[in-house]
Protein backbone atom coordinates (compact mmCIF):
# COMPACT_ATOMS: atom_id res chain seq x y z
CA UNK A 1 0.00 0.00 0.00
CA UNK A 2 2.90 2.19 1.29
CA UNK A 3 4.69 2.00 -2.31
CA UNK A 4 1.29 2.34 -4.09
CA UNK A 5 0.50 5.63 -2.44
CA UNK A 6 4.07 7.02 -3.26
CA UNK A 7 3.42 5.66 -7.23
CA UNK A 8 0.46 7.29 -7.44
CA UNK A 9 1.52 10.58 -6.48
CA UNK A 10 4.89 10.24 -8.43
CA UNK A 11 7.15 9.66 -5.41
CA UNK A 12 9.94 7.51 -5.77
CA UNK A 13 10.69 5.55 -2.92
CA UNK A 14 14.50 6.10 -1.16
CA UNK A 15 14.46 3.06 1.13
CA UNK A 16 17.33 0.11 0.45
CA UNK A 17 17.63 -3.24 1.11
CA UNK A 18 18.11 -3.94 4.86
CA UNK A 19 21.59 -3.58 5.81
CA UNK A 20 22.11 -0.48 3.10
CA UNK A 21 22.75 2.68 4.59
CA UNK A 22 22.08 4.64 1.71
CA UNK A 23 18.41 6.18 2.88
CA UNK A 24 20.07 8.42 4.92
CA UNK A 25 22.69 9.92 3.06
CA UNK A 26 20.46 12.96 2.30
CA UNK A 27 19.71 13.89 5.86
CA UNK A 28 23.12 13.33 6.84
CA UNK A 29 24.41 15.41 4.16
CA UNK A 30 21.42 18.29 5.25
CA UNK A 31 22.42 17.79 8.90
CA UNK A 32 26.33 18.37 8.08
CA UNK A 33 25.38 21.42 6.25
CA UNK A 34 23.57 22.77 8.67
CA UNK A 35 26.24 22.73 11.63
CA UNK A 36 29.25 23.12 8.53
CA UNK A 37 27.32 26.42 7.14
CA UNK A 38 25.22 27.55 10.07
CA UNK A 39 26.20 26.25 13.68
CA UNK A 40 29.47 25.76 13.80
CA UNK A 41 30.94 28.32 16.23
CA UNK A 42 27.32 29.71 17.40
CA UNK A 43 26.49 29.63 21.14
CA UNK A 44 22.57 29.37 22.44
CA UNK A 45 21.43 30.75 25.43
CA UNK A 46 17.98 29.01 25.32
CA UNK A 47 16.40 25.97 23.04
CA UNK A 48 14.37 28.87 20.94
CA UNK A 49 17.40 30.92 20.19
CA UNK A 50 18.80 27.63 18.76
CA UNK A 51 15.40 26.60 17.15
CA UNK A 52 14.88 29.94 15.73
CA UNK A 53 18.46 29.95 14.12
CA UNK A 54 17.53 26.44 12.38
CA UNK A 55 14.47 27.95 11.23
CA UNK A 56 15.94 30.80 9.75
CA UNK A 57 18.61 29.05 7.74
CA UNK A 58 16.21 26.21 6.51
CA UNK A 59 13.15 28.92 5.52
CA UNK A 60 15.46 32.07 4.40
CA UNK A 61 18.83 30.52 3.12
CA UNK A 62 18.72 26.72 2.29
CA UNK A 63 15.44 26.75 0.55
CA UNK A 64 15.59 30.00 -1.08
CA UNK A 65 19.53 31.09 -1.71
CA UNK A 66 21.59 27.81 -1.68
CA UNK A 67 22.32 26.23 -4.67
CA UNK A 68 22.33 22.93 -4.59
CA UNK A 69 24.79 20.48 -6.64
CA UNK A 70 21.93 17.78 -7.10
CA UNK A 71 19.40 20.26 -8.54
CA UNK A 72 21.56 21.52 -11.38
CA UNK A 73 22.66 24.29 -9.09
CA UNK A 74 19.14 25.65 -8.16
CA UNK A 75 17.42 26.46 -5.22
CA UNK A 76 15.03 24.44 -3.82
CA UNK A 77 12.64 27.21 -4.46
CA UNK A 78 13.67 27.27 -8.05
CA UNK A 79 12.85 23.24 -8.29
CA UNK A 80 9.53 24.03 -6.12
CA UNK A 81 8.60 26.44 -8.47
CA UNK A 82 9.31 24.90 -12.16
CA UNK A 83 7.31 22.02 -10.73
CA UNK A 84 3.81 23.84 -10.04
């Protein structure tokens, strides 16, 4: 049903074989980006300050002004956008 539902809609499913770590690799590469681009020498005093500085470079920089290598060097926007 699971892969059905992702067919229909025109999804194509990222999971591997048990064992393969490959799923993943996206998030990990997102997550290293994050604390590479973002975090790295930044100090919090509370959660929100650190919440609020994720949300900020997720809404206003990755998805709108970083180019990204696996979307021919477009924004996520840009893909977002050609698509609708």
């Amino acid at each position: 049903m699971y892969r059905n539902l992702l067919l229909k809609h025109g999804f194509r499913c990222s999971m591997s074989r048990k064992g393969n770590c490959w799923d993943n690799a996206p998030m990990e590469s997102f997550w290293g980006k994050l604390k590479q681009e973002w975090l790295n020498d930044k100090r919090f005093r509370t959660r929100d300050e650190a919440r609020a500085a994720v949300f900020w470079y997720i809404e206003s920089y990755y998805h709108r002004k970083r180019l990204h290598a696996g979307n021919d060097y477009r924004t996520p926007m840009q893909i977002s956008q050609q698509t609708a």
